[in-house]
Protein backbone atom coordinates (compact mmCIF):
# COMPACT_ATOMS: atom_id res chain seq x y z
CA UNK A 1 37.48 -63.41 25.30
CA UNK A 2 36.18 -62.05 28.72
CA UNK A 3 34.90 -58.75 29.12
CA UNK A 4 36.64 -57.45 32.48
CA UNK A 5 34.79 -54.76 33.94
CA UNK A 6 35.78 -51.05 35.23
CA UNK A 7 35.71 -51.53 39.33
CA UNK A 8 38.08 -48.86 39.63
CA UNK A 9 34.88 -46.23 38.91
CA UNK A 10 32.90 -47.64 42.09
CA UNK A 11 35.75 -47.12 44.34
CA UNK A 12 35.65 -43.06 44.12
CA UNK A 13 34.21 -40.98 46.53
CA UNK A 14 30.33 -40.15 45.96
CA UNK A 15 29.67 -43.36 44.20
CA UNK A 16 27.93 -45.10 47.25
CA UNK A 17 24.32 -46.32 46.89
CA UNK A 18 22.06 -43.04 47.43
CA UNK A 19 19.96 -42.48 50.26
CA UNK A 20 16.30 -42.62 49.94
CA UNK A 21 15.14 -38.91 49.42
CA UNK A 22 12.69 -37.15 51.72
CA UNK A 23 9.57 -35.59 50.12
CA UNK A 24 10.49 -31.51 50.79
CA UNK A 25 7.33 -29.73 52.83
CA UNK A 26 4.48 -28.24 50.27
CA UNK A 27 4.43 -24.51 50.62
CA UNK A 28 1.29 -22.82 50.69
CA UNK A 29 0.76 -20.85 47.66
CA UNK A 30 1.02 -16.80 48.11
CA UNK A 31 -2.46 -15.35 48.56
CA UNK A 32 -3.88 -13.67 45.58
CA UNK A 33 -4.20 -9.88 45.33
CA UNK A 34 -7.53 -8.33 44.53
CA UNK A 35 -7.28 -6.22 41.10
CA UNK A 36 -9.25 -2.99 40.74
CA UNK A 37 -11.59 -3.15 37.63
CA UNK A 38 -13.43 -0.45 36.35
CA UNK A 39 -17.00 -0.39 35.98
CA UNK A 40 -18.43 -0.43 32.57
CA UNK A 41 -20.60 2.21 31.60
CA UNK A 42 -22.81 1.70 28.32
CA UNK A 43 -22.24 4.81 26.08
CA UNK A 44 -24.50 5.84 24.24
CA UNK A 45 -24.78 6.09 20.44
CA UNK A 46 -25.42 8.41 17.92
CA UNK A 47 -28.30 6.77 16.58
CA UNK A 48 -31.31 4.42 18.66
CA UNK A 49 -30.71 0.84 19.26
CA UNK A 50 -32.89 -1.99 19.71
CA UNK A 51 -31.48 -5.50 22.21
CA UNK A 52 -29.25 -6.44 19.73
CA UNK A 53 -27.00 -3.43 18.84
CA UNK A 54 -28.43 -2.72 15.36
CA UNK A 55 -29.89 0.49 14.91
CA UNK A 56 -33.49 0.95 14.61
CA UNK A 57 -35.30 1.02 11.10
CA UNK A 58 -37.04 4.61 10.61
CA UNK A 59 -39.51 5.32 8.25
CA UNK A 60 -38.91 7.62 5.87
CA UNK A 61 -41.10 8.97 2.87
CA UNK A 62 -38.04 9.86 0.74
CA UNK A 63 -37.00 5.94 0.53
CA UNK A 64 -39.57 3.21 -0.68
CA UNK A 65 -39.49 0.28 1.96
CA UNK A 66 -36.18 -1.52 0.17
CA UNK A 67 -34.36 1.87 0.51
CA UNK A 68 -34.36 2.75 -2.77
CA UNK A 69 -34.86 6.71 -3.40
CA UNK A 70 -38.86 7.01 -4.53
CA UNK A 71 -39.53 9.28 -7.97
CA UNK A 72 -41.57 11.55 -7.50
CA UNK A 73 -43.05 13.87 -10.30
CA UNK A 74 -41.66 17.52 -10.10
């Protein structure tokens, strides 16, 4: 048995071999708009800092050097 094939299809209009497609013109791209950033300001805290953040160790005669509360006699 033959397998007959479907001319019929190439026959209708807009079946024709396509035309070789033109690249479209590049666009340049939109230019970009400036935004308007605040300056940043360095508050300052409640306690002294040293360069890293952390606040800076104080002495004080009421804790022993590990922060524990020293006894002292009454």
């Amino acid at each position: 048995m033959r397998d007959k094939k479907d001319n019929a299809t190439f026959d209708l209009p807009g079946f024709s071999p396509a035309a070789p497609l033109e690249p479209e013109p590049k666009r340049p791209p939109p230019p970009r708009s400036k935004r308007n950033t605040q300056k940043q300001v360095q508050l300052e805290l409640l306690e002294p800092t040293d360069t890293t953040g952390l606040p800076l160790w104080v002495r004080d005669d009421k804790l022993d050097l590990t922060g524990l509360p020293v006894w002292a006699p009454n």
